[in-house]
C-alpha atoms as a PDB file:
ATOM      1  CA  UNK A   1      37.195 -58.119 -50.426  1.00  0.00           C
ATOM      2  CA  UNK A   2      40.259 -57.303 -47.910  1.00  0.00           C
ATOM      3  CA  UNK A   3      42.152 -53.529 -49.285  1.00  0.00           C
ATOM      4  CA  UNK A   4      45.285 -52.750 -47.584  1.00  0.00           C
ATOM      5  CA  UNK A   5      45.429 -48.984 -46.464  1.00  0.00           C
ATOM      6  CA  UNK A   6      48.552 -48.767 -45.286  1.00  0.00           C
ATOM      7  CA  UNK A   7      49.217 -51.081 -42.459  1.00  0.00           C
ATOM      8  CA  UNK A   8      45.457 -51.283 -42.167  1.00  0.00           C
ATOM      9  CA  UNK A   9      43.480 -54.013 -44.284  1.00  0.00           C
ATOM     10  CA  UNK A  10      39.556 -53.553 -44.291  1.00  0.00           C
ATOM     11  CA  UNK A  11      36.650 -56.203 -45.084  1.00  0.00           C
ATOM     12  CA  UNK A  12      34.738 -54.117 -47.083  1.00  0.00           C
ATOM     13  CA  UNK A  13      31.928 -56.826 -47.404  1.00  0.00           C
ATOM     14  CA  UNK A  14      31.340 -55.851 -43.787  1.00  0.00           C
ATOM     15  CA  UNK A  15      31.181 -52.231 -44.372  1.00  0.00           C
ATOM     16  CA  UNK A  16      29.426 -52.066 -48.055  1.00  0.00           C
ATOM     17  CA  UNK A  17      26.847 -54.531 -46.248  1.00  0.00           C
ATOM     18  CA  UNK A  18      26.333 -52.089 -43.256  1.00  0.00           C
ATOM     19  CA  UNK A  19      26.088 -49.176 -45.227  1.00  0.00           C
ATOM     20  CA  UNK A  20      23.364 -51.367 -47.795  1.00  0.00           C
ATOM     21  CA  UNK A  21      21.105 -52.081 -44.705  1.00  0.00           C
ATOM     22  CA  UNK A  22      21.656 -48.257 -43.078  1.00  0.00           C
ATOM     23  CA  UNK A  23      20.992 -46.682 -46.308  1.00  0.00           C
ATOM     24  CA  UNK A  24      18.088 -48.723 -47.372  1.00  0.00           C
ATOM     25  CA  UNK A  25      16.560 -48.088 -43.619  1.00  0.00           C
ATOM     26  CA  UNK A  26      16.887 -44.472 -43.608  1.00  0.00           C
ATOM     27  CA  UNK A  27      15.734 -43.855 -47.183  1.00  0.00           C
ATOM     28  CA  UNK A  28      12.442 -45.350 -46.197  1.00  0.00           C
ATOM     29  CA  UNK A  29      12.233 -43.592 -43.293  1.00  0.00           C
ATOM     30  CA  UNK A  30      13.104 -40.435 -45.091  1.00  0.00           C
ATOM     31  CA  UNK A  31      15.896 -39.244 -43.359  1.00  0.00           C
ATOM     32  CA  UNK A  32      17.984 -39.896 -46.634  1.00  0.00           C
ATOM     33  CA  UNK A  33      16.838 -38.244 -49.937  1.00  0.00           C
ATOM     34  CA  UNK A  34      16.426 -41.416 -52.588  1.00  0.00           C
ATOM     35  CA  UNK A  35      19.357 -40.053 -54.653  1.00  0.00           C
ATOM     36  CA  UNK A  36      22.403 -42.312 -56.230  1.00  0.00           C
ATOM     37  CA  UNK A  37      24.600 -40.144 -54.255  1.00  0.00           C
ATOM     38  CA  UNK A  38      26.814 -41.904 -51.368  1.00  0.00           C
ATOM     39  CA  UNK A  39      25.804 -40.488 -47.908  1.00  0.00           C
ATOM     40  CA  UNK A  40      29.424 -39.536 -46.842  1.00  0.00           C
ATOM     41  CA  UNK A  41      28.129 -38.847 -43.071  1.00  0.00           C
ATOM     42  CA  UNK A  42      26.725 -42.286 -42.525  1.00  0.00           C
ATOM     43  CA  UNK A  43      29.742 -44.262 -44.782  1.00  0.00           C
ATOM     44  CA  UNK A  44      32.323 -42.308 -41.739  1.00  0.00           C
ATOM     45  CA  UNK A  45      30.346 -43.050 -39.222  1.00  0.00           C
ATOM     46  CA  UNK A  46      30.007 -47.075 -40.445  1.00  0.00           C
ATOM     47  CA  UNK A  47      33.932 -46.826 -41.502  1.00  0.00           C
ATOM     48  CA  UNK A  48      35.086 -45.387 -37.643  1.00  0.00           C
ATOM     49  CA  UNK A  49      32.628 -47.795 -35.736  1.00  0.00           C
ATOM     50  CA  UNK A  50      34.628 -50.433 -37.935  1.00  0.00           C
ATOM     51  CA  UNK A  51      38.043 -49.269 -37.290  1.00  0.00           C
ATOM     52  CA  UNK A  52      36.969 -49.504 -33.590  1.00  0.00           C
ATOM     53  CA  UNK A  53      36.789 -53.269 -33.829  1.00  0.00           C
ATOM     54  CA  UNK A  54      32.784 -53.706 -34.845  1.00  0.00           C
ATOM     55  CA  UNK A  55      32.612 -56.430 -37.593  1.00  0.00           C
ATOM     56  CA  UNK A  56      29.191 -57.668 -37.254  1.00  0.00           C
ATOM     57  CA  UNK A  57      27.280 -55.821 -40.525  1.00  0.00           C
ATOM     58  CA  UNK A  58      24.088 -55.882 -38.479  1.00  0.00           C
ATOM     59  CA  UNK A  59      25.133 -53.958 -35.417  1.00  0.00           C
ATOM     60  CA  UNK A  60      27.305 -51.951 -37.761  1.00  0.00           C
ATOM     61  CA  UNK A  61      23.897 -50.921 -39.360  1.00  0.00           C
ATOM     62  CA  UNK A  62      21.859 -50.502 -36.002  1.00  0.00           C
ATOM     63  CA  UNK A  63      24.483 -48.200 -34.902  1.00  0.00           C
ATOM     64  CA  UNK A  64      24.946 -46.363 -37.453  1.00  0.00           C
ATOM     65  CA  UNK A  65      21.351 -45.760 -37.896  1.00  0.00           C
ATOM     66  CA  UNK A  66      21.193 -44.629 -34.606  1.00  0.00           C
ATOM     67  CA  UNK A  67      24.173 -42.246 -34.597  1.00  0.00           C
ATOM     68  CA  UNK A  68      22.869 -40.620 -37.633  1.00  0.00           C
ATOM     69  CA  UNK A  69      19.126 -40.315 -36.477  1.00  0.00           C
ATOM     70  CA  UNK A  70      20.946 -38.675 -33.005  1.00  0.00           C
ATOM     71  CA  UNK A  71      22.601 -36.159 -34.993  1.00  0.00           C
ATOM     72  CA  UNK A  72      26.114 -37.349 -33.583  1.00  0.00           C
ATOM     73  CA  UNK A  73      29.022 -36.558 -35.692  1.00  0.00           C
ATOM     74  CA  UNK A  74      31.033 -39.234 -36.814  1.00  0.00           C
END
């Protein structure tokens, strides 16, 4: 689905799909309590890697995974 914000439009397929894979990764590995809550920290750092120019879900997911196991703010 394409949402306009503003004069920006975002694919949030891309972005729900990276945060699905991130999430599911880092619930397992137990870095993420298993709640129904959305993990704000990991959703901005998906979100800014996007508005960077990184549309590929998989990489989205790998980096963010990686940022958020580093500690590195988003």
């Amino acid at each position: 689905m394409l949402v306009e914000r503003g004069l920006q439009v975002m694919n949030f397929g891309v972005v729900d799909g990276a945060y699905a894979i991130a999430l599911n990764y880092l619930r397992r590995t137990g870095a993420i309590a298993d709640s129904f809550a959305t993990d704000e920290r990991l959703l901005e750092i998906i979100v800014k890697m996007f508005q960077l120019g990184e549309f590929n879900r998989i990489r989205l997911a790998n980096r963010a995974i990686s940022r958020f196991e580093a500690g590195v703010p988003a």
